[in-house]
C-alpha atoms as a PDB file:
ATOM      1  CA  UNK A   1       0.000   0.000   0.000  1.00  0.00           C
ATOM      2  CA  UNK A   2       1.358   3.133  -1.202  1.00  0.00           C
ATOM      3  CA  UNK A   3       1.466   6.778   0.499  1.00  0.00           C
ATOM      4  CA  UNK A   4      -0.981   8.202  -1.949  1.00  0.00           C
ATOM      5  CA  UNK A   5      -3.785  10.631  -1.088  1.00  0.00           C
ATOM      6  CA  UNK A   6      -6.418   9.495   1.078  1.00  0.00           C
ATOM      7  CA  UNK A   7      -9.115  10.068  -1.440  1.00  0.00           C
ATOM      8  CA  UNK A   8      -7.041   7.648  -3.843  1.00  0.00           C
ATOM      9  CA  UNK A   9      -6.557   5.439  -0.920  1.00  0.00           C
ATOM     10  CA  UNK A  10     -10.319   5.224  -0.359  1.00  0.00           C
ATOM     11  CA  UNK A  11     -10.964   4.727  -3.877  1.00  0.00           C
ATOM     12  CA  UNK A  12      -8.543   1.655  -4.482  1.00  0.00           C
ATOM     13  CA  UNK A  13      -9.798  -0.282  -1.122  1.00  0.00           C
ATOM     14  CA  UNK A  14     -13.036   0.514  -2.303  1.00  0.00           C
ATOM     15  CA  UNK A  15     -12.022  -1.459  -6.011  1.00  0.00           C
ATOM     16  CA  UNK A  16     -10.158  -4.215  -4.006  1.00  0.00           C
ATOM     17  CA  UNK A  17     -13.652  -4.939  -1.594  1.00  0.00           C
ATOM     18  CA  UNK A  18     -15.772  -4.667  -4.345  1.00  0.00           C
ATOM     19  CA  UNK A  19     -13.605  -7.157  -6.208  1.00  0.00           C
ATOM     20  CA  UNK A  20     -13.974  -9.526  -2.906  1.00  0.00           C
ATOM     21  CA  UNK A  21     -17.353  -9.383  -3.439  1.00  0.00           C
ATOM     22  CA  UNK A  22     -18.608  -6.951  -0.851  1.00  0.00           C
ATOM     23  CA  UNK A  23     -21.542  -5.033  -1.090  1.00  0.00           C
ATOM     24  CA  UNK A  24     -20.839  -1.777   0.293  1.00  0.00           C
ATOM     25  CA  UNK A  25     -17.095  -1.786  -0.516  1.00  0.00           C
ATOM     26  CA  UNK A  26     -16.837   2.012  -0.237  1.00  0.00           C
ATOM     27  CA  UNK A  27     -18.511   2.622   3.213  1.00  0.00           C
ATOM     28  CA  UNK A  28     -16.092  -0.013   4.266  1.00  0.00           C
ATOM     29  CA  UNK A  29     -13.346   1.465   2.734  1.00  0.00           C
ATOM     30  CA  UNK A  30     -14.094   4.641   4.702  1.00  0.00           C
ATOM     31  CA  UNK A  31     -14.893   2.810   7.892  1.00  0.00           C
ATOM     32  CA  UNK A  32     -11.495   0.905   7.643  1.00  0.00           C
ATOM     33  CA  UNK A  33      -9.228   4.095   7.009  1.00  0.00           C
ATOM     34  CA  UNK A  34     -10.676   6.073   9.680  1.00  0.00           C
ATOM     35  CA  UNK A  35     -10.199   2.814  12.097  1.00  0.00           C
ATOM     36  CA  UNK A  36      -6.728   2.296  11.220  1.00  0.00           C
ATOM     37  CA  UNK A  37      -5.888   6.172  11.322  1.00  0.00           C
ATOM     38  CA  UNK A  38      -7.456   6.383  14.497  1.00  0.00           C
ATOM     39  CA  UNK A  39      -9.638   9.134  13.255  1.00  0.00           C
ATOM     40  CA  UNK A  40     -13.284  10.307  12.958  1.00  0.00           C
ATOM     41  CA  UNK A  41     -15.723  11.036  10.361  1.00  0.00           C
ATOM     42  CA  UNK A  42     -14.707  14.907  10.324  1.00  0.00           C
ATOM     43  CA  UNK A  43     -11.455  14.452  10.109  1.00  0.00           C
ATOM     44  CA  UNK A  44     -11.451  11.432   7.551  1.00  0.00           C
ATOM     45  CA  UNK A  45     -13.349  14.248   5.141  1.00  0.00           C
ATOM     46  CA  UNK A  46     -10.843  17.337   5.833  1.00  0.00           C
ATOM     47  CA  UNK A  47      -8.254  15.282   5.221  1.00  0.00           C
ATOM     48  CA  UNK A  48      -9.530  13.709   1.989  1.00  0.00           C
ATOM     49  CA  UNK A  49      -7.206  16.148  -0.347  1.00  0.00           C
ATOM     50  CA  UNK A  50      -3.894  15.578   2.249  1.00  0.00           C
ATOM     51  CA  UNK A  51      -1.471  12.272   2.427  1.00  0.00           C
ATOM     52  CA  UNK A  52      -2.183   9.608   3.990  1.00  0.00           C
ATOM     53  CA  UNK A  53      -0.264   9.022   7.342  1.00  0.00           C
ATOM     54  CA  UNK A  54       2.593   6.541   6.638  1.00  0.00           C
ATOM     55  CA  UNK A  55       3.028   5.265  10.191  1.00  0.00           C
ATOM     56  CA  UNK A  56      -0.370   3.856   9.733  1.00  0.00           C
ATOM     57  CA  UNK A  57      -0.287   1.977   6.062  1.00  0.00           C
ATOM     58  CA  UNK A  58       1.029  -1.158   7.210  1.00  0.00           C
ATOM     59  CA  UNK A  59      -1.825  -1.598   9.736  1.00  0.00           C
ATOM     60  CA  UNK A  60      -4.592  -0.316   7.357  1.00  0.00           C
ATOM     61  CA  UNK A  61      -3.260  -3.092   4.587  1.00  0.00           C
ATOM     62  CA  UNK A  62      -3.646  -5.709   7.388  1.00  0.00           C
ATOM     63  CA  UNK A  63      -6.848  -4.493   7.936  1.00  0.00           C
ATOM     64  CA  UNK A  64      -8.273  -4.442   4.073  1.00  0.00           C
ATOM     65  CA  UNK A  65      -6.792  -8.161   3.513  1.00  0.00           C
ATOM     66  CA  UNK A  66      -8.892  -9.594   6.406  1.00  0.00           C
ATOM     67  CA  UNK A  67     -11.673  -7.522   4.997  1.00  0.00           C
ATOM     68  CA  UNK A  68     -11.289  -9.110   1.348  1.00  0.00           C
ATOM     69  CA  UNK A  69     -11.147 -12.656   2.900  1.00  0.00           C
ATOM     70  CA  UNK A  70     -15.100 -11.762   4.511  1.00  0.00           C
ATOM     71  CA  UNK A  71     -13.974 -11.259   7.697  1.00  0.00           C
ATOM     72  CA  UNK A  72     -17.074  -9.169   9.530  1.00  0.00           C
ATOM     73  CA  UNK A  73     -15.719  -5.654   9.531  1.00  0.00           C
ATOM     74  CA  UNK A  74     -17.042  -5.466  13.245  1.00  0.00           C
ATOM     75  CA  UNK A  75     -14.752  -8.278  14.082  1.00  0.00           C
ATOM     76  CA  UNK A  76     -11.524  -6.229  12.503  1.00  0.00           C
ATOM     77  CA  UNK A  77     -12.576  -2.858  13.846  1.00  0.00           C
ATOM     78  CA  UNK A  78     -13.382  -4.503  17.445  1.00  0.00           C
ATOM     79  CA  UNK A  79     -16.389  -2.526  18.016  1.00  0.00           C
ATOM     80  CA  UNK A  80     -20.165  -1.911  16.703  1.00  0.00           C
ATOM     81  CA  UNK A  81     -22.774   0.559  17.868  1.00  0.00           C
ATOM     82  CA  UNK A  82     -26.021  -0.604  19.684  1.00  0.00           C
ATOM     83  CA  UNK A  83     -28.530   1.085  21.169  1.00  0.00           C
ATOM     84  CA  UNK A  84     -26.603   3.973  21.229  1.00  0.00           C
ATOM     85  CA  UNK A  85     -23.689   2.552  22.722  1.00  0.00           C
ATOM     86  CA  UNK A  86     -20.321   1.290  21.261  1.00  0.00           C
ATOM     87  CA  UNK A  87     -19.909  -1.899  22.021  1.00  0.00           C
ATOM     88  CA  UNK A  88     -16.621  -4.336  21.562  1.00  0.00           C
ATOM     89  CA  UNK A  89     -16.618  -8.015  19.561  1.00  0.00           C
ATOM     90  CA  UNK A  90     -15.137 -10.138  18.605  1.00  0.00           C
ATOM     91  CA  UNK A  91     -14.695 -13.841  17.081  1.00  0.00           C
ATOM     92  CA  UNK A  92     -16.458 -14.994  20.144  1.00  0.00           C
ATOM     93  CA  UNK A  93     -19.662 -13.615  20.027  1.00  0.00           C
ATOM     94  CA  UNK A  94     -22.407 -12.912  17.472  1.00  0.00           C
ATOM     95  CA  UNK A  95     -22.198  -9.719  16.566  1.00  0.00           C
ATOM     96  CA  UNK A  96     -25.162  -7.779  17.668  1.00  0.00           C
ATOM     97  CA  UNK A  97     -27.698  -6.931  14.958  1.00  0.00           C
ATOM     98  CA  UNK A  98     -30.117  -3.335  14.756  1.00  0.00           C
ATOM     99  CA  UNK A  99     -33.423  -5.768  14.642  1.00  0.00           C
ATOM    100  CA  UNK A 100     -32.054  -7.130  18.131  1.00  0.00           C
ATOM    101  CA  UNK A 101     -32.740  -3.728  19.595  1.00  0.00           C
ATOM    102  CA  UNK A 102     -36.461  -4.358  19.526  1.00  0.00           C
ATOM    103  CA  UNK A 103     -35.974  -6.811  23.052  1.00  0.00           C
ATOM    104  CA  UNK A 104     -34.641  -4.043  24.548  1.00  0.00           C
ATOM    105  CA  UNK A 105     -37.641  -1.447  23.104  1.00  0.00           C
ATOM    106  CA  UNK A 106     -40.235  -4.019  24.444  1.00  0.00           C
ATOM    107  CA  UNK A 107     -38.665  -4.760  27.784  1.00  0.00           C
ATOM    108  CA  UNK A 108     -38.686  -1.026  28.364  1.00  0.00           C
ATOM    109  CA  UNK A 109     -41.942  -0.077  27.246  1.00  0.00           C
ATOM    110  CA  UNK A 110     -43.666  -3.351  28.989  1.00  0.00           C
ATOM    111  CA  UNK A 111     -41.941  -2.143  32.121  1.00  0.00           C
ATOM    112  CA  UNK A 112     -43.158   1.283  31.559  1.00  0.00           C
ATOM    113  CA  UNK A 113     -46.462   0.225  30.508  1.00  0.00           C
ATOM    114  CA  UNK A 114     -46.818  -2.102  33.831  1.00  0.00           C
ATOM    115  CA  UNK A 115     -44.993   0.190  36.226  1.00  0.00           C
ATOM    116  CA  UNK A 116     -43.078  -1.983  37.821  1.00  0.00           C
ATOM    117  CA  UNK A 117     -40.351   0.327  39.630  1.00  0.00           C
ATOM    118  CA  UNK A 118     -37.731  -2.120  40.160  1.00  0.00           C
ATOM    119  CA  UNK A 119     -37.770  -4.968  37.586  1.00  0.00           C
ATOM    120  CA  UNK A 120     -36.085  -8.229  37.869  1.00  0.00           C
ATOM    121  CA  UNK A 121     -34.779  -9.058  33.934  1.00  0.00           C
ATOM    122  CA  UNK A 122     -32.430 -11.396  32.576  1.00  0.00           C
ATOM    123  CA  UNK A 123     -30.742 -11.807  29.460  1.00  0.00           C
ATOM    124  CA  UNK A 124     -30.444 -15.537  28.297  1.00  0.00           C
ATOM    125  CA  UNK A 125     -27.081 -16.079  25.308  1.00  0.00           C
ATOM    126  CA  UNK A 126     -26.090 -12.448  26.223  1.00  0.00           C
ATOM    127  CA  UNK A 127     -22.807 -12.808  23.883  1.00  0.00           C
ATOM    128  CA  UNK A 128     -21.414  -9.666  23.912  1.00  0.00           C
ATOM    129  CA  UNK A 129     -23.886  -8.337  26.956  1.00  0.00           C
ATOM    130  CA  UNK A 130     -25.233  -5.928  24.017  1.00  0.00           C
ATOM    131  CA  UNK A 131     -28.836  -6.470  25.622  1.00  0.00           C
ATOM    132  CA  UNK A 132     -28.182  -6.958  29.003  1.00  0.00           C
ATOM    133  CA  UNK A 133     -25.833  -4.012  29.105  1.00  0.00           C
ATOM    134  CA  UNK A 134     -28.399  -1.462  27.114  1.00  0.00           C
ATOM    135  CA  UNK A 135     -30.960  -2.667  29.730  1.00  0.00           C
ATOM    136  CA  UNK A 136     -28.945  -1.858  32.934  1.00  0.00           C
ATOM    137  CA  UNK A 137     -28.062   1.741  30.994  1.00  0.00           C
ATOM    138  CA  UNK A 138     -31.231   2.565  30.356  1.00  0.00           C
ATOM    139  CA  UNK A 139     -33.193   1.486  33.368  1.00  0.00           C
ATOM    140  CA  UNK A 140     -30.672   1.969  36.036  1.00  0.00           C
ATOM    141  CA  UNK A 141     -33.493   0.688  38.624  1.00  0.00           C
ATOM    142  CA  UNK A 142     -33.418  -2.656  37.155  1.00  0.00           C
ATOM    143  CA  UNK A 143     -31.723  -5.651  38.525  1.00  0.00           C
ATOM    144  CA  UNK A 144     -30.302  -7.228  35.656  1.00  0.00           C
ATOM    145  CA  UNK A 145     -28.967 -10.632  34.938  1.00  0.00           C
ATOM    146  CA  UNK A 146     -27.076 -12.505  32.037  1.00  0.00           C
ATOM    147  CA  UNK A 147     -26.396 -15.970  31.552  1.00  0.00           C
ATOM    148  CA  UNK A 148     -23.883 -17.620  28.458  1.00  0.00           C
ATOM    149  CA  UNK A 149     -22.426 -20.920  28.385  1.00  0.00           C
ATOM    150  CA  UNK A 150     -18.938 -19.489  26.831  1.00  0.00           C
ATOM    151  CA  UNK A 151     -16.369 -18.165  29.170  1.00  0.00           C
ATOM    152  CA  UNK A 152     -15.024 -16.340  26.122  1.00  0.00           C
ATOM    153  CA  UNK A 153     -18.206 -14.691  25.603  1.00  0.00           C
ATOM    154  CA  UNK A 154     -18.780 -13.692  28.983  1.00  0.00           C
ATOM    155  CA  UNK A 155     -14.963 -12.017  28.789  1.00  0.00           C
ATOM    156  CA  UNK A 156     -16.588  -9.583  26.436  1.00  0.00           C
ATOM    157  CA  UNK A 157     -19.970  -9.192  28.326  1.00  0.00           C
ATOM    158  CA  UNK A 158     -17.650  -8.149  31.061  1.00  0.00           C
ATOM    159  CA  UNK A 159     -15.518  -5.805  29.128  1.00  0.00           C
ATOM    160  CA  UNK A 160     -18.372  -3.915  27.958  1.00  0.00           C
ATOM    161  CA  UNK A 161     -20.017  -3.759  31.170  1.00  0.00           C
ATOM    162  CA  UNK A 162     -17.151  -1.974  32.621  1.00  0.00           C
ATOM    163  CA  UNK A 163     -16.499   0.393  29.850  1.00  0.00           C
ATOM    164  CA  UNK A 164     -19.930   1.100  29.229  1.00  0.00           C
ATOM    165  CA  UNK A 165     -20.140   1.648  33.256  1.00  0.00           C
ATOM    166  CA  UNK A 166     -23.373  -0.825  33.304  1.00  0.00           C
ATOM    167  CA  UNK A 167     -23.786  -2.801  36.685  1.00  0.00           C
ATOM    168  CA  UNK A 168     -25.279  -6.231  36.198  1.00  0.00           C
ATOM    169  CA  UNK A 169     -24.625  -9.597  37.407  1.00  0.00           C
ATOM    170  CA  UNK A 170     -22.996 -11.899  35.113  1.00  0.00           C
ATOM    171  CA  UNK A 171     -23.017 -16.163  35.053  1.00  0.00           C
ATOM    172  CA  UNK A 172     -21.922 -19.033  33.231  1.00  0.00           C
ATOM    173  CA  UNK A 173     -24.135 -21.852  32.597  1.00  0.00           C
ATOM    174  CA  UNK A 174     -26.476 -23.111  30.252  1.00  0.00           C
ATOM    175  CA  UNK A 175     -29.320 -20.794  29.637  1.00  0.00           C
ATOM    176  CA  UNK A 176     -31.251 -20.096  32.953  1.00  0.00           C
ATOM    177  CA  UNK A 177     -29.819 -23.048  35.182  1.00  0.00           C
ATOM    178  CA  UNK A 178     -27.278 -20.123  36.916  1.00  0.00           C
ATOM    179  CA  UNK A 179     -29.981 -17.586  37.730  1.00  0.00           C
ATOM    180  CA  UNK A 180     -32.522 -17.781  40.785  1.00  0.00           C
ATOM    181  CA  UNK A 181     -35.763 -16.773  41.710  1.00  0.00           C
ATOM    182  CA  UNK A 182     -38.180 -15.495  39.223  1.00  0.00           C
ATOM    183  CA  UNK A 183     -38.088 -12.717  37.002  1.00  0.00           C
ATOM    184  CA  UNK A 184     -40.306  -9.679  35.637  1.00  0.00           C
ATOM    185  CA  UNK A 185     -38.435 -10.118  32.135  1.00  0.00           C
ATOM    186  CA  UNK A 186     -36.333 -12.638  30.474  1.00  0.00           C
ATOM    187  CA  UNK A 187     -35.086 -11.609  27.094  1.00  0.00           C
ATOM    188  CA  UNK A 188     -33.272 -13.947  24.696  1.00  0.00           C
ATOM    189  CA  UNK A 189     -31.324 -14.159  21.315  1.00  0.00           C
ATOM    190  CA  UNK A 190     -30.602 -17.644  21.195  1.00  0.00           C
ATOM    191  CA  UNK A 191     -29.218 -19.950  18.510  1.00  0.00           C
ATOM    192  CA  UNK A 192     -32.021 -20.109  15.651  1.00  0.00           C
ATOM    193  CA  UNK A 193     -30.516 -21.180  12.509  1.00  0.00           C
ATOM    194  CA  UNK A 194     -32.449 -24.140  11.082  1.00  0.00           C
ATOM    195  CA  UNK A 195     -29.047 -26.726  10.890  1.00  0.00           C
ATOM    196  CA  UNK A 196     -29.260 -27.155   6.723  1.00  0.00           C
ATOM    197  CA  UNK A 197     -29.391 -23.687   6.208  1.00  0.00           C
ATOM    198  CA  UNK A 198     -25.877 -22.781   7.658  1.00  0.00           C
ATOM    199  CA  UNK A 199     -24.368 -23.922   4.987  1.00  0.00           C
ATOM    200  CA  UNK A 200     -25.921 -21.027   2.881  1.00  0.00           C
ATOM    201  CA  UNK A 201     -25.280 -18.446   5.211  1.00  0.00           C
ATOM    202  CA  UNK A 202     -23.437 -14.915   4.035  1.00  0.00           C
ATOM    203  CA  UNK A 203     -19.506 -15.505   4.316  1.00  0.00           C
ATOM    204  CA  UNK A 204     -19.090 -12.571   7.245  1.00  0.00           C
ATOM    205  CA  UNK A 205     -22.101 -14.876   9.353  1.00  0.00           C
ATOM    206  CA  UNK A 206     -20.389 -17.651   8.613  1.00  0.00           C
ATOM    207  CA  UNK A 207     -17.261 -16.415  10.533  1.00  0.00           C
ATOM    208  CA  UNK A 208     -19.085 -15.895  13.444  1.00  0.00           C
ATOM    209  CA  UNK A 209     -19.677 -18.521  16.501  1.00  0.00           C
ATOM    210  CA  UNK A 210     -21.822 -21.680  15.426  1.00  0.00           C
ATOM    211  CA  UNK A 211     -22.407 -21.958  18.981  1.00  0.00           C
ATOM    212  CA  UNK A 212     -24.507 -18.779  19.023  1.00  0.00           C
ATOM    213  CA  UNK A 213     -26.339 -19.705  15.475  1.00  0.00           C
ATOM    214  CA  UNK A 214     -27.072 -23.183  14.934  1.00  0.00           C
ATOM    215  CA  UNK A 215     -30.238 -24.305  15.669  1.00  0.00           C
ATOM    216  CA  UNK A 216     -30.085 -27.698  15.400  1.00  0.00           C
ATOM    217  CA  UNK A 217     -32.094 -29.205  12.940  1.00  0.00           C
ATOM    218  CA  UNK A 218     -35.693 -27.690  13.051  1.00  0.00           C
ATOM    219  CA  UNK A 219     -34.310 -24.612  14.576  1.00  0.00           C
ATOM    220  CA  UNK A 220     -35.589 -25.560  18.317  1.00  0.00           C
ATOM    221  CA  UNK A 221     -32.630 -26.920  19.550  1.00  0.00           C
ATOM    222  CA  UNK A 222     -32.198 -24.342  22.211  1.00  0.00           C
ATOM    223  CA  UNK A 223     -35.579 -22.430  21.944  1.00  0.00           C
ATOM    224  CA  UNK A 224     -37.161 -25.607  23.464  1.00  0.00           C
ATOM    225  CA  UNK A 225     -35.218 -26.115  26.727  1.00  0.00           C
ATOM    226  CA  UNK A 226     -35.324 -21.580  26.908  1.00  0.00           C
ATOM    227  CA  UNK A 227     -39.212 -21.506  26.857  1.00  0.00           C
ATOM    228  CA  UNK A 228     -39.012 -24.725  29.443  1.00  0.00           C
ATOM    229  CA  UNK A 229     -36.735 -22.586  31.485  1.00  0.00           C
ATOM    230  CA  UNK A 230     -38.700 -19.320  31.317  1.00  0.00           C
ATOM    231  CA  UNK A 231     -41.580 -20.938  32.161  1.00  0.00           C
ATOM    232  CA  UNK A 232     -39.866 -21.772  35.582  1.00  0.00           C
ATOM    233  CA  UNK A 233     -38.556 -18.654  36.496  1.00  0.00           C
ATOM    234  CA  UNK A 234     -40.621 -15.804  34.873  1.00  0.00           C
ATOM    235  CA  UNK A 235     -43.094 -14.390  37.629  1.00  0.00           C
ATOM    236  CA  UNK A 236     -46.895 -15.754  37.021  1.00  0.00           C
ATOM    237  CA  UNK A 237     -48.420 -12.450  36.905  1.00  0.00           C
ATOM    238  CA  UNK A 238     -47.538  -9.294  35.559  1.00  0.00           C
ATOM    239  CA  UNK A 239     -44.193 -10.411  33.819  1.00  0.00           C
ATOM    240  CA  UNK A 240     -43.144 -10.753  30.152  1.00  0.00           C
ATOM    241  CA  UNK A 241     -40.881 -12.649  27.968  1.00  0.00           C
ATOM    242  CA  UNK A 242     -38.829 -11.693  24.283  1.00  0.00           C
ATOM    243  CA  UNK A 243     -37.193 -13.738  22.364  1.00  0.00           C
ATOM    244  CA  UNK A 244     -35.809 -13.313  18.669  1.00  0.00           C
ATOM    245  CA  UNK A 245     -36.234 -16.053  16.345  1.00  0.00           C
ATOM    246  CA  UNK A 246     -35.925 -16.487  12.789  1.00  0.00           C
ATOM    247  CA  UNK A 247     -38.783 -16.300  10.008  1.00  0.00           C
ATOM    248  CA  UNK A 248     -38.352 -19.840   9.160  1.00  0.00           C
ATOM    249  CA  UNK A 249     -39.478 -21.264  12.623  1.00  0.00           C
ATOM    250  CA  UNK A 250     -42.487 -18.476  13.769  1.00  0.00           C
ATOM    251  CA  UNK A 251     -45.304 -21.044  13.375  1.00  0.00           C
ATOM    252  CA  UNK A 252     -43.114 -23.944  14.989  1.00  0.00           C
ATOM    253  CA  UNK A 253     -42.361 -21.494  17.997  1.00  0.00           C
ATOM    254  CA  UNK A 254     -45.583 -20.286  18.062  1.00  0.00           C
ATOM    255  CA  UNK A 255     -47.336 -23.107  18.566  1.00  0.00           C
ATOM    256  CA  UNK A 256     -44.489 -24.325  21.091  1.00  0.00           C
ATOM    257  CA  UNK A 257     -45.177 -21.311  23.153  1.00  0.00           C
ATOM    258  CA  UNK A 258     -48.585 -21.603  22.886  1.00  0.00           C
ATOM    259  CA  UNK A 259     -48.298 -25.263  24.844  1.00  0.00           C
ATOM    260  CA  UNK A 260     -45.801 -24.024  27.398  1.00  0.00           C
ATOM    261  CA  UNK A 261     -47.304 -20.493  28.521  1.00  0.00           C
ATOM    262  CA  UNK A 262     -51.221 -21.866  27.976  1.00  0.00           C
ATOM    263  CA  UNK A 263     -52.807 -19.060  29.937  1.00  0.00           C
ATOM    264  CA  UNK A 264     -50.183 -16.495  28.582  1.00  0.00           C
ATOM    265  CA  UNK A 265     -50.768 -13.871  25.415  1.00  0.00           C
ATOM    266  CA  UNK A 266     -48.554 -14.806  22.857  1.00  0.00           C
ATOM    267  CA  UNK A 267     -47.858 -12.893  19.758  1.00  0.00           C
ATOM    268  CA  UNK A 268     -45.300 -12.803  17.383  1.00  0.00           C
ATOM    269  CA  UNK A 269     -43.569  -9.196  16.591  1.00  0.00           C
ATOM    270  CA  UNK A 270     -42.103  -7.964  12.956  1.00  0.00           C
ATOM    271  CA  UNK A 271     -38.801  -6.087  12.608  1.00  0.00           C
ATOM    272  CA  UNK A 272     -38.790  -2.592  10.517  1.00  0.00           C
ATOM    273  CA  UNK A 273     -38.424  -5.023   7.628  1.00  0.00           C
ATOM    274  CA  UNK A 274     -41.781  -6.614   8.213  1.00  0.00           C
ATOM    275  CA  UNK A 275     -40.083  -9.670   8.979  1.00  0.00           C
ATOM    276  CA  UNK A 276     -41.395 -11.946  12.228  1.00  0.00           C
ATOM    277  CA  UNK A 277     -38.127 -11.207  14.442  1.00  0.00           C
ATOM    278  CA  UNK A 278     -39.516 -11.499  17.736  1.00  0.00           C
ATOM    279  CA  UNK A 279     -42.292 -14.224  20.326  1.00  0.00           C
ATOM    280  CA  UNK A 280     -43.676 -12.355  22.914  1.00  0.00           C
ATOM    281  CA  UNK A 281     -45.328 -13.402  25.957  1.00  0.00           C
ATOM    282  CA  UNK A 282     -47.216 -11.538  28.455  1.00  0.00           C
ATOM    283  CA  UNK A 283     -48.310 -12.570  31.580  1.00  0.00           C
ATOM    284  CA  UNK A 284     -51.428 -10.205  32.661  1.00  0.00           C
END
């Protein structure tokens, strides 16, 4: 990589990405330069016309060749913004998506809606603690929990609870097992990925943990044993429940939560998309 103008460097990234096969080979271009300059949006544009720094070449080439092998840009960056918040990843956890936002949008407004001044809520496959973490920032009343069975996932929960100066408690177990008593809210973005479909997944997903994807092979590997568990610890009365799923399984979930929570309202929520993203169940 050559000391060339930035606006030349930008452009031949851009050619190299799009020759990898990426869609949006020029945002990423933009997003990689201003990560390996250390530098912001501003100061990417007013220096657009100026050279580019040479210290930093040799980490910015690094950087565009695990790009053009798909390697998630979030993963190479180490950080992706949720909820507001800039959160770190990396290879061991999912990286967290916008449509996941919506568990922490109904937790909130279901807590708002029910007043309940000091809700009990945990987060089930936290990964990166994106959830759980938005959750303890934005309702600072709220006892929050997370559960994940990785120890390397939980390193990064923990990292961004401490940057992000979130307090919440954090355990390592198998879905609810760690956690007890019973809870207002339990939110969840488990493993949903019908098992033959991996295979067809987008190169950058396929980078990222199987353990937080694959769904066995209807999809319900996980989901089944989480709705078991919920049903255990989520409060009778007054308490709800989120989890994300994928479009595939809504009428096998459905009906599965419709057997386990019989006296519950279930409904299944879209994204912005339109897409069914989301079971919800509501305990009057």
């Amino acid at each position: 990589m050559t000391n060339e103008l930035v606006s030349g460097l930008i452009r031949s990234i851009t050619l190299r990405l799009t020759d990898a096969g990426i869609e949006d080979a020029s945002i990423d271009a933009r997003i990689l330069l201003r990560s390996a300059f250390g530098w912001t949006a501003a100061e990417q544009l007013g220096n657009l016309l100026g050279s580019a720094p040479a210290e930093h070449l040799e980490r910015l080439e690094k950087m565009v060749v695990r790009r053009a092998t798909r390697e998630p840009l979030q993963y190479i960056t180490g950080s992706i913004e949720f909820f507001r918040h800039q959160f770190s990843v990396n290879e061991s956890v999912l990286i967290p998506r916008p449509e996941t936002e919506q568990l922490v949008v109904q937790t909130m407004a279901f807590v708002l809606e029910r007043k309940i001044e000091s809700p009990r809520i945990a987060d089930i496959c936290t990964g990166s603690g994106a959830i759980a973490v938005s959750l303890a920032l934005e309702m600072p009343a709220a006892e929050v929990h997370a559960t994940d069975i990785s120890a390397d996932a939980l390193t990064v929960a923990q990292q961004n609870t401490y940057d992000l100066n979130a307090e919440l408690h954090m355990y390592e177990g198998d879905l609810l097992e760690p956690l007890s008593g019973q809870f207002d809210v339990i939110v969840s973005n488990p493993p949903y990925i019908i098992a033959d479909a991996m295979h067809s997944l987008q190169p950058e997903v396929a980078r990222e943990p199987s353990l937080a994807l694959d769904g066995g092979n209807d999809g319900l590997n996980v989901i089944r044993p989480l709705l078991t568990g919920i049903a255990e610890k989520l409060k009778p009365t007054n308490s709800a429940a989120y989890i994300e799923i994928d479009p595939p399984i809504k009428d096998a979930v459905m009906k599965l939560a419709l057997e386990t929570f019989p006296h519950a309202g279930i409904s299944l929520l879209t994204d912005l998309a339109g897409l069914t993203r989301c079971v919800s169940i509501e305990h009057a």
